[in-house]
Protein backbone atom coordinates (compact mmCIF):
# COMPACT_ATOMS: atom_id res chain seq x y z
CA UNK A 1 -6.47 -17.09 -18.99
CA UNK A 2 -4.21 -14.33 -18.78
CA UNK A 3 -1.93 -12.80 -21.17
CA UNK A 4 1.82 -11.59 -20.46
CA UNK A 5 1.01 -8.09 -19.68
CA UNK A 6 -1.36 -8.53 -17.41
CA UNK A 7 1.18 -11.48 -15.44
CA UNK A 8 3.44 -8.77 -15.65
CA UNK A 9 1.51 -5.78 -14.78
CA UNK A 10 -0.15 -8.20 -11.87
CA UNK A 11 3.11 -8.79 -10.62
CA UNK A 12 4.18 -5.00 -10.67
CA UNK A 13 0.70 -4.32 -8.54
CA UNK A 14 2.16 -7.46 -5.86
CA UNK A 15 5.34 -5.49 -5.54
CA UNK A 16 3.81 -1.82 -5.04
CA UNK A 17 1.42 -3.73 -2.07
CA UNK A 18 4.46 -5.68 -0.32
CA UNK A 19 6.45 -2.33 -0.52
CA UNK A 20 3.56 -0.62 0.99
CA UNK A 21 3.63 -2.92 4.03
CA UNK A 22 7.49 -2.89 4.46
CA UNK A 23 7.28 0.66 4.42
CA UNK A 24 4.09 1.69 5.89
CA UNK A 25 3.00 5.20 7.17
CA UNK A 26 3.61 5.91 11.09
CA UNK A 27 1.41 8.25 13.56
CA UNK A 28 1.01 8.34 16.86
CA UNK A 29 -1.61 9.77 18.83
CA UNK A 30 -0.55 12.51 21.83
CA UNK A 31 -2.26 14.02 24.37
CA UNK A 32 -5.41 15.73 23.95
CA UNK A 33 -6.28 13.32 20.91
CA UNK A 34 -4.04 15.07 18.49
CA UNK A 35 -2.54 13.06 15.44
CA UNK A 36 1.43 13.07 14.87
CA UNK A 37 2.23 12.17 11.60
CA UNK A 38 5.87 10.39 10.84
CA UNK A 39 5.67 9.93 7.56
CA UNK A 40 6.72 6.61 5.79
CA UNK A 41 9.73 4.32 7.55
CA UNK A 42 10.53 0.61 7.42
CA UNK A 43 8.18 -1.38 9.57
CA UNK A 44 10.86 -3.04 11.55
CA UNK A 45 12.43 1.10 12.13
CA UNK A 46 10.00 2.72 13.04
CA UNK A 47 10.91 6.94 13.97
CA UNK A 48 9.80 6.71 17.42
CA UNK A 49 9.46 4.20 20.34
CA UNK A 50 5.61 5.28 20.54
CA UNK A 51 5.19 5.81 16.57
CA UNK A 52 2.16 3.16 15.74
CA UNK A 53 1.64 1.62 11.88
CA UNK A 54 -1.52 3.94 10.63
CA UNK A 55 -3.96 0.88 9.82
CA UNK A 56 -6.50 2.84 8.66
CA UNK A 57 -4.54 4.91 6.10
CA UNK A 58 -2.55 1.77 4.91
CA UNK A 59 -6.05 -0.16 3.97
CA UNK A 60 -7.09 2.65 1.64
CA UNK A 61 -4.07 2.67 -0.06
CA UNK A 62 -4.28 -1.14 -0.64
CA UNK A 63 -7.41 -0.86 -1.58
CA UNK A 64 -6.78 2.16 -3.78
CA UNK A 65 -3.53 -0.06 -5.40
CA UNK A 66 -6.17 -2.80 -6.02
CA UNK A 67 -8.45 -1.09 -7.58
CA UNK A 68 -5.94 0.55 -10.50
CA UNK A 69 -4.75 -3.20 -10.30
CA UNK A 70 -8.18 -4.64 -11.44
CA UNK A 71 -8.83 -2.43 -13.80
CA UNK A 72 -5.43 -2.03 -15.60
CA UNK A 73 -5.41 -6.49 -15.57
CA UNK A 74 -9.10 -5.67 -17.38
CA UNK A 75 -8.24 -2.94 -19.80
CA UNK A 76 -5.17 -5.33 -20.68
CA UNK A 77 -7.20 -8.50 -21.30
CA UNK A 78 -6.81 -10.01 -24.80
CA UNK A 79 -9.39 -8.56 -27.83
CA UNK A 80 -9.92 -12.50 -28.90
């Protein structure tokens, strides 16, 4: 079972990862092979007709958010 902070601190780790994919970072990828980085922008705005979602970069910072999310939900579990 889980206590109220970790629901709470759970639910604050769901928020940071659906923000995350509403605002995700941008690249795109120009002649020669070189890397143009946008930034972050709103996934249905992106800053430029050929700016792509960076997959790769958004999966480690998921996994990155999980991680810090499974271990604060263990470090808050109940002493009982």
């Amino acid at each position: 079972m889980m206590n109220k902070r970790q629901k709470k601190f759970l639910i604050g780790v769901g928020v940071a990862m659906v923000a995350m994919l509403l605002f995700p970072p941008f690249h795109m990828i120009g002649g020669g092979g070189r890397t143009v980085n946008y930034g972050y922008h709103f996934i249905f705005n992106p800053p430029d007709i050929l700016a792509v979602v960076n997959i790769g970069l958004l999966l480690v910072q998921w996994l990155i958010v999980a991680a810090v999310g499974f271990i604060g939900w263990y470090v808050l579990k109940s002493k009982e």
